[in-house]
Protein backbone atom coordinates (compact mmCIF):
# COMPACT_ATOMS: atom_id res chain seq x y z
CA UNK A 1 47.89 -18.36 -16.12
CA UNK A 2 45.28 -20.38 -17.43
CA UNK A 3 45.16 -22.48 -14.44
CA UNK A 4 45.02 -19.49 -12.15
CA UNK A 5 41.63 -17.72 -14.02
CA UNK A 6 40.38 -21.66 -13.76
CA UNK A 7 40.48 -21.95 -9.93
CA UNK A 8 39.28 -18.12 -9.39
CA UNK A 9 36.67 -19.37 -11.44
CA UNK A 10 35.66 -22.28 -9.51
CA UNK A 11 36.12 -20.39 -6.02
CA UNK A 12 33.30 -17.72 -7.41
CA UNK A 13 31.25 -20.42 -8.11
CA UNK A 14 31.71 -22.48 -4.88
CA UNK A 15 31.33 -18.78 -2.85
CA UNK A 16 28.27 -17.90 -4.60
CA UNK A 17 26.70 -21.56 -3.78
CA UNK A 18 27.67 -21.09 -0.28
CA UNK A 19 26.27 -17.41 0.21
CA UNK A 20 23.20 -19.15 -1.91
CA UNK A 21 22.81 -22.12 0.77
CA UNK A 22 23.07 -19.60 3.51
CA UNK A 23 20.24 -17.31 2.18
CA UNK A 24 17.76 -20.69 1.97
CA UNK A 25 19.11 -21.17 5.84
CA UNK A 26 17.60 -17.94 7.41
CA UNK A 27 14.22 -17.27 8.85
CA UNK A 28 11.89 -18.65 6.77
CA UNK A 29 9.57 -15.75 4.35
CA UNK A 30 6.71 -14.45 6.24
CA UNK A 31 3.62 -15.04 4.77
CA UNK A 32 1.65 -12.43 2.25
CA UNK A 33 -1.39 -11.13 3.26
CA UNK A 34 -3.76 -10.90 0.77
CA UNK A 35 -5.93 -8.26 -0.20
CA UNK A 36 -9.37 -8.38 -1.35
CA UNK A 37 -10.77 -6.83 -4.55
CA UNK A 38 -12.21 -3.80 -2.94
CA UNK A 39 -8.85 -3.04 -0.73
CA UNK A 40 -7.14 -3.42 -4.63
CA UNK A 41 -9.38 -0.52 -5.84
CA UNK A 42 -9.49 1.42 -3.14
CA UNK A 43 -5.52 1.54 -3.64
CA UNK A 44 -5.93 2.18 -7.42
CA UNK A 45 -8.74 5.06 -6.60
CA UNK A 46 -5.90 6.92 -4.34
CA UNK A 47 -3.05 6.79 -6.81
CA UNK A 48 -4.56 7.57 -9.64
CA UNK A 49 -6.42 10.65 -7.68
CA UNK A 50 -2.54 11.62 -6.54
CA UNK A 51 -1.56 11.39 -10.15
CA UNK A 52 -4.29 13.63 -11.48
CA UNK A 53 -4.00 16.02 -9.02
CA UNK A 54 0.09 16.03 -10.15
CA UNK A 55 -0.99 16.38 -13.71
CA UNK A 56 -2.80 19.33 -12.72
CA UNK A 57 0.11 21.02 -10.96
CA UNK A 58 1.88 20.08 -14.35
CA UNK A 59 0.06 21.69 -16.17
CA UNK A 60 -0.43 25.12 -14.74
CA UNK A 61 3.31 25.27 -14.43
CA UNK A 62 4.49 26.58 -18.03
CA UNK A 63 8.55 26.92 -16.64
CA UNK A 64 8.82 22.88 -16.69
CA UNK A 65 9.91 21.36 -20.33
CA UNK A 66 8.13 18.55 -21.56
């Protein structure tokens, strides 16, 4: 029994270096692009405009528990 769990165990391992090997053997990543400062801020300005606007809603809705 022992020796049984011992080769299942090895055959995981080998299987997950194989499916590991043939994840490094695909396209290669595309690059990142990067974004500048302002493009970071503008980003931040939008989402935390959605999120007030959402607290808002919140809070003129006195059904929802908080």
């Amino acid at each position: 029994m022992r020796n049984r769990v011992r080769v299942m165990g090895a055959g995981v391992v080998v299987a997950g270096m194989l499916l590991g090997c043939g994840g490094c053997a695909s396209e290669a990543p595309k690059s990142t692009s990067t974004m500048t400062p302002e493009q970071a801020r503008g980003h931040a300005d939008k989402a935390f405009e959605r999120l007030k606007v959402e607290e808002q809603g919140r809070s003129s809705d006195p059904a929802m528990p908080r």
